[in-house]
C-alpha atoms as a PDB file:
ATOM      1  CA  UNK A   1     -20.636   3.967 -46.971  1.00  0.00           C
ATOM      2  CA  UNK A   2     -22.965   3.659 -44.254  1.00  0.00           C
ATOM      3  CA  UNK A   3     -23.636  -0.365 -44.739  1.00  0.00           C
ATOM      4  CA  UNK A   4     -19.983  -1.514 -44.940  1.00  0.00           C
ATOM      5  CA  UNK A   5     -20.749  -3.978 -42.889  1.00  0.00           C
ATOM      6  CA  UNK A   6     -21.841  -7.571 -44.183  1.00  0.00           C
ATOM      7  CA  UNK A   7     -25.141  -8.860 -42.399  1.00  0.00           C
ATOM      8  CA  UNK A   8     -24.960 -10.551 -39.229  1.00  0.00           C
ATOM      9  CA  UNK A   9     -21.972  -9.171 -38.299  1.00  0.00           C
ATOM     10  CA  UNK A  10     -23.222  -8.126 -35.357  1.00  0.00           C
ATOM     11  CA  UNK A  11     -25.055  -9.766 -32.533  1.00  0.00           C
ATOM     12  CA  UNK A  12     -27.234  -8.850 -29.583  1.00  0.00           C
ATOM     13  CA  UNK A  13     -25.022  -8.450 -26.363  1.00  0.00           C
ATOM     14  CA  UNK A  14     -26.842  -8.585 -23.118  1.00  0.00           C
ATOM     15  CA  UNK A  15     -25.306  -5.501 -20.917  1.00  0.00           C
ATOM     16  CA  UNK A  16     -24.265  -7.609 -17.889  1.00  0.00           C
ATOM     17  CA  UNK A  17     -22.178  -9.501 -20.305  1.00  0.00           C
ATOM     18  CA  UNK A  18     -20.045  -6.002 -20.662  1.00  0.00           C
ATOM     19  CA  UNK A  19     -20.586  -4.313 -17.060  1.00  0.00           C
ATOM     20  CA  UNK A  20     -18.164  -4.997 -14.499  1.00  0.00           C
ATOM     21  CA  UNK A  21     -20.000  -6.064 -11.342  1.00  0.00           C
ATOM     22  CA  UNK A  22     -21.108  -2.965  -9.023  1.00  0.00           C
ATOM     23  CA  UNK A  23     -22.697  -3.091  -5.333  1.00  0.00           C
ATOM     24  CA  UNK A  24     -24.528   0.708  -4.523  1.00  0.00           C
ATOM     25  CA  UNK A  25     -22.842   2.208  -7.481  1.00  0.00           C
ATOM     26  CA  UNK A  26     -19.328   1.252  -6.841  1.00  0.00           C
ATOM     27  CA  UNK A  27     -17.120  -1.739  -8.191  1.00  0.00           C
ATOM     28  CA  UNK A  28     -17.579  -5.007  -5.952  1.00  0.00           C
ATOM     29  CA  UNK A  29     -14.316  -5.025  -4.348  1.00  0.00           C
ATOM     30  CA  UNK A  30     -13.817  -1.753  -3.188  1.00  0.00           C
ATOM     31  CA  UNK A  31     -17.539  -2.017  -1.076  1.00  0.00           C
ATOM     32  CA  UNK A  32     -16.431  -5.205   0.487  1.00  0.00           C
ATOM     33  CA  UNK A  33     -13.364  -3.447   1.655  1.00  0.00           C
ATOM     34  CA  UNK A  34     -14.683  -0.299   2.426  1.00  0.00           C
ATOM     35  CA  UNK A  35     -17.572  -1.635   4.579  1.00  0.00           C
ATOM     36  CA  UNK A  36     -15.776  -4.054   6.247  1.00  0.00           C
ATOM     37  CA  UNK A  37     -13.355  -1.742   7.596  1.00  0.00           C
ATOM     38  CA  UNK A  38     -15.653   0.772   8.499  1.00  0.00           C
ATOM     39  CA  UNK A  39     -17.645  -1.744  10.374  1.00  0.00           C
ATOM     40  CA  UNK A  40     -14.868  -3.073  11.922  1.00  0.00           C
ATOM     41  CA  UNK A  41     -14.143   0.490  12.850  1.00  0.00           C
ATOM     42  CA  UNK A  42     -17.634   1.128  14.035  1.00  0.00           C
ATOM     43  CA  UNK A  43     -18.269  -2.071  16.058  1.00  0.00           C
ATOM     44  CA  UNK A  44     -14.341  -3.314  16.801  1.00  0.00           C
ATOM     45  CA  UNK A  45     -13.797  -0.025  18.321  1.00  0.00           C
ATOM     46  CA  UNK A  46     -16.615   0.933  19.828  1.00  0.00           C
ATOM     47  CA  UNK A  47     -16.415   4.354  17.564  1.00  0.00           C
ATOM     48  CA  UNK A  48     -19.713   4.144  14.941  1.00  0.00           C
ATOM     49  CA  UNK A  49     -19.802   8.175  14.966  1.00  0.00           C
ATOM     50  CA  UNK A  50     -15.844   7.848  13.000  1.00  0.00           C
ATOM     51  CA  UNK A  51     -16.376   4.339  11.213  1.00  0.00           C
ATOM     52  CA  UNK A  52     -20.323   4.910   9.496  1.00  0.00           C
ATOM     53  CA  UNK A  53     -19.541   8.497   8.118  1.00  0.00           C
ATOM     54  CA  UNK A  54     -16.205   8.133   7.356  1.00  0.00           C
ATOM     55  CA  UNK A  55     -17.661   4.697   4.777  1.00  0.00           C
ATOM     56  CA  UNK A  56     -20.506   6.610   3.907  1.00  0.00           C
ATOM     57  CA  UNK A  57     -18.678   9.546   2.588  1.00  0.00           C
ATOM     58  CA  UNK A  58     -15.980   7.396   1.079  1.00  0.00           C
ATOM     59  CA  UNK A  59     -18.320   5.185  -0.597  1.00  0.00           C
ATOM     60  CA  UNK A  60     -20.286   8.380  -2.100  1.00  0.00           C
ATOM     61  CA  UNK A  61     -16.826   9.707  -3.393  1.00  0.00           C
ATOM     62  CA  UNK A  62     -16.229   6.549  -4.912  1.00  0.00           C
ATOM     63  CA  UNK A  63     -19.744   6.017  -6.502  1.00  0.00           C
ATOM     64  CA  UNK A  64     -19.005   9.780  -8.739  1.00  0.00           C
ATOM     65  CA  UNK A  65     -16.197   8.927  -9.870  1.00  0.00           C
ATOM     66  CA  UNK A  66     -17.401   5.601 -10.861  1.00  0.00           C
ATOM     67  CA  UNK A  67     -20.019   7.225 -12.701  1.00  0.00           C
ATOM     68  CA  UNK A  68     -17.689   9.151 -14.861  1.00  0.00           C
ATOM     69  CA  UNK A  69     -15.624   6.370 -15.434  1.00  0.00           C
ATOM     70  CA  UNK A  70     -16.148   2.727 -14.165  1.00  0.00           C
ATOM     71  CA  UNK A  71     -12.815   1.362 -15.429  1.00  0.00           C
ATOM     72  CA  UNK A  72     -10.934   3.164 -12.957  1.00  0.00           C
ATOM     73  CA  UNK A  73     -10.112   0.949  -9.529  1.00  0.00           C
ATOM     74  CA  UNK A  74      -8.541  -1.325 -12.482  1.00  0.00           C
ATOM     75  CA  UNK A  75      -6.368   1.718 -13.658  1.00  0.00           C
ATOM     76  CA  UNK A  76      -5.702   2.526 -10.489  1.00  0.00           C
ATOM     77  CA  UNK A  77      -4.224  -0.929  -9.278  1.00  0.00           C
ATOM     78  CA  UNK A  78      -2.310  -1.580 -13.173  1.00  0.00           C
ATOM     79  CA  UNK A  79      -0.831   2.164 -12.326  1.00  0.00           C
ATOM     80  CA  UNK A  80       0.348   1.073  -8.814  1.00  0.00           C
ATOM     81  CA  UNK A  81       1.877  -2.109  -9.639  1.00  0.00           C
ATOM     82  CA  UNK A  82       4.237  -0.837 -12.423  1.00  0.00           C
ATOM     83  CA  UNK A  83       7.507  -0.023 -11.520  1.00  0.00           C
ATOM     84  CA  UNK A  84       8.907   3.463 -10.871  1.00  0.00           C
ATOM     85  CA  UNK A  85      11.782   3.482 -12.822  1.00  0.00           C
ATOM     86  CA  UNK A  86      12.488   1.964 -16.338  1.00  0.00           C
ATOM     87  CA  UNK A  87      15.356  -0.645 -16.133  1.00  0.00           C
ATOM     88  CA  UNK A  88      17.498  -0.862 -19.178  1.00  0.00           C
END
């Protein structure tokens, strides 16, 4: 029962061949939008004590729920872009 399986059924994948793409923790996109805006918040306003935290905390936030489940920005936007009503 165990060895169902005919021989070389399976091969070796190499884990970056499977794992999306993450900067700090978090998927790719969301840092480059998350730091650029708190930058531009930081240095385009003249305000770094509202634009550093606010990414920093945001960007920690992000990185636990990534942990628990790193599908979930792509959820997310496949959730938002349905309609929200069924049309017959």
């Amino acid at each position: 029962m165990e060895n169902d399986v005919p021989e070389k059924y399976y091969a070796p994948v190499h884990q970056s061949l499977i794992q999306p793409v993450m900067i700090a923790g978090v998927p790719r996109q969301f840092a480059f939008i998350n730091w650029t805006t708190a930058l531009a918040v930081s240095f385009g306003m003249h305000m770094p004590w509202i634009g550093l935290p606010l990414g920093l905390v945001l960007h920690i936030v992000v990185a636990r729920i990534t942990k628990n489940d790193v599908d979930w920005m792509n959820i997310l936007m496949r959730y938002l872009r349905q309609p929200t009503r069924l049309e017959t």
